[in-house]
Protein backbone atom coordinates (compact mmCIF):
# COMPACT_ATOMS: atom_id res chain seq x y z
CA UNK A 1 144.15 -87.27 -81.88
CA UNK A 2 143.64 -91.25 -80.71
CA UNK A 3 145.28 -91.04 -76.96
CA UNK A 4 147.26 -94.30 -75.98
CA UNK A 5 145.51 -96.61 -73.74
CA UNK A 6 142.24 -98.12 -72.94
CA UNK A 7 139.62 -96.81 -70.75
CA UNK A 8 136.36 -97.68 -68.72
CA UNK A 9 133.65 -96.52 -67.17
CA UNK A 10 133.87 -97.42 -63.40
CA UNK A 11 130.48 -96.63 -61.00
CA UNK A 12 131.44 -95.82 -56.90
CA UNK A 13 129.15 -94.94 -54.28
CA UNK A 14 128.92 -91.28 -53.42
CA UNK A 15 131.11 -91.79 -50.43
CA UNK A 16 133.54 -94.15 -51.46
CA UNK A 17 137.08 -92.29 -51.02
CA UNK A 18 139.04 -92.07 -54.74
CA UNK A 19 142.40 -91.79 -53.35
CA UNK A 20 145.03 -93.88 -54.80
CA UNK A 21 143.02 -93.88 -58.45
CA UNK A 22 143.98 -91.46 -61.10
CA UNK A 23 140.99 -90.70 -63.05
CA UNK A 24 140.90 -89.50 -66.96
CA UNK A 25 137.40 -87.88 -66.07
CA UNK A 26 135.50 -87.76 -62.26
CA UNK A 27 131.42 -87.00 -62.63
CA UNK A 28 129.72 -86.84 -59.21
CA UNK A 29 126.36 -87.32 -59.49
CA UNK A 30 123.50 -88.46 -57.13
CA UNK A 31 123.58 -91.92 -57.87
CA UNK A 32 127.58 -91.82 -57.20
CA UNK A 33 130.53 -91.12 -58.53
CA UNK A 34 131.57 -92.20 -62.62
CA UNK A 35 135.04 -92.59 -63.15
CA UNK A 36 136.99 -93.08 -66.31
CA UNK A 37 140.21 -94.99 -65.29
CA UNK A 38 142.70 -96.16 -67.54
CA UNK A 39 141.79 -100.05 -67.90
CA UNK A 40 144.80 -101.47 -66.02
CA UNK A 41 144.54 -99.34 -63.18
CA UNK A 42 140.69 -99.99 -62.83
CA UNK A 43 141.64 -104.15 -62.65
CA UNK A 44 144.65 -103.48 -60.36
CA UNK A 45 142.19 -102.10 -58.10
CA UNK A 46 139.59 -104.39 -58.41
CA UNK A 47 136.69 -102.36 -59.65
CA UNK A 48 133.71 -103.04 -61.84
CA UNK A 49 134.18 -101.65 -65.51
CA UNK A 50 132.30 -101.55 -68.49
CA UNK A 51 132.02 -99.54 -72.01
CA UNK A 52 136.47 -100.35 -73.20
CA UNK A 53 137.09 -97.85 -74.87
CA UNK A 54 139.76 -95.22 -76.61
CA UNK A 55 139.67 -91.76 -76.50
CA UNK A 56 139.69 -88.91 -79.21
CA UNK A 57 140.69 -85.64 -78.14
CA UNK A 58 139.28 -83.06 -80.96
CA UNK A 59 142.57 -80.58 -82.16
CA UNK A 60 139.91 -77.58 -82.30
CA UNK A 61 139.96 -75.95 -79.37
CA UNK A 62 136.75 -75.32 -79.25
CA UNK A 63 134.97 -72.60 -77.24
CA UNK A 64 132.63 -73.44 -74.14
CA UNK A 65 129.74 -71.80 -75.84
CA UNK A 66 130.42 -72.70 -79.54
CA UNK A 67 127.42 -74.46 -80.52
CA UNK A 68 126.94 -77.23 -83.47
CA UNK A 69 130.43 -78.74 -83.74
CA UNK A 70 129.64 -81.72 -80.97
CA UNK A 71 126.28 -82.19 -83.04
CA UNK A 72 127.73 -82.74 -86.04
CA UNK A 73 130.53 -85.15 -84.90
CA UNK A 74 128.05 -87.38 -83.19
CA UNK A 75 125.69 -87.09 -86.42
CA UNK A 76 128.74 -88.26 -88.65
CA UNK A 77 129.52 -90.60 -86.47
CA UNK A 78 126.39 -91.64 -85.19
CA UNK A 79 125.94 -92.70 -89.44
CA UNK A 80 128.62 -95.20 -89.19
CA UNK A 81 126.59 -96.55 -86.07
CA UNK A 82 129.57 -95.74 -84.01
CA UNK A 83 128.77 -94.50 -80.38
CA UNK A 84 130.21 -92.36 -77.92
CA UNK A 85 130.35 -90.87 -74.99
CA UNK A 86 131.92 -86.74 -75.14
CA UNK A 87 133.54 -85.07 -72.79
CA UNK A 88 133.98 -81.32 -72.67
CA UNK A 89 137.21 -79.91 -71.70
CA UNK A 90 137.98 -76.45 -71.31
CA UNK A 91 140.24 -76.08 -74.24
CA UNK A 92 138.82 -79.49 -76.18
CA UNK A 93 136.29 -82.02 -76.93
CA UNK A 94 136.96 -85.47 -75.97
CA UNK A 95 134.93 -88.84 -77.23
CA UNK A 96 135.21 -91.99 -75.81
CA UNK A 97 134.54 -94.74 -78.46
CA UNK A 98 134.13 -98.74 -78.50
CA UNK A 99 137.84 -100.42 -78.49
CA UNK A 100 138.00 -101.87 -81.86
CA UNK A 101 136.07 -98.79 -83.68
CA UNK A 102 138.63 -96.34 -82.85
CA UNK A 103 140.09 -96.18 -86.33
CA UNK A 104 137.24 -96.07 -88.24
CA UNK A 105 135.71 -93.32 -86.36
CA UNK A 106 139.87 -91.48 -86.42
CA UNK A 107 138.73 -92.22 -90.38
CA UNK A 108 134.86 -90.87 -90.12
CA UNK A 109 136.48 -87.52 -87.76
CA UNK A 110 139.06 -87.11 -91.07
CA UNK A 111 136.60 -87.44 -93.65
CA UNK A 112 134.03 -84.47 -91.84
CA UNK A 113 137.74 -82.19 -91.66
CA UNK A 114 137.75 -82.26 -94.96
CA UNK A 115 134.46 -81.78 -95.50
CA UNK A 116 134.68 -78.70 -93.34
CA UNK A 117 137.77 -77.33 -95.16
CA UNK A 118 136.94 -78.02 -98.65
């Protein structure tokens, strides 16, 4: 499922407060903090983006140990020289992919259901 909106990848210090920002997806980590904000909200406050992109959310709701399924989206995907950067949920998987290649990877993601199911 292609969510609405665009998103980036925002880098704050480790001790930079996040209040007032809504993030998609918070990873602390020892360089700082990685945010994905909704584009607009990362320009209204004035923060340093990069990678625009759209996100996928996977339909399977796939289990926290399942192993392989990840794998073999990024390898389909990875064929069409289409990047991304997944996101494990606890019920799903989410991917974060270039603005502009969205569709065609929607298109690669239906092609490997079928695949799958046939």
């Amino acid at each position: 499922m292609l969510v609405g909106g665009v998103f980036v990848f925002v880098s704050l210090d480790p001790g930079r407060p996040i209040q007032h920002l809504s993030p998609r997806v918070m990873v602390r980590e020892r360089e700082g903090i990685t945010l994905i904000l909704p584009l607009d909200q990362a320009q209204a406050h004035g923060l340093t983006y990069t990678f625009r992109s759209r996100l996928i959310t996977l339909n399977v709701h796939s289990s926290l140990a399942a192993v392989g399924l990840l794998a073999r989206v990024a390898t389909a995907l990875a064929d069409q020289e289409i990047p991304i950067n997944p996101v494990a949920g606890f019920y799903h998987d989410h991917l974060f992919v270039p603005q502009g290649r969205e569709l065609e990877a929607m298109e690669v993601l239906r092609t490997l259901r079928l695949s799958a199911s046939g």
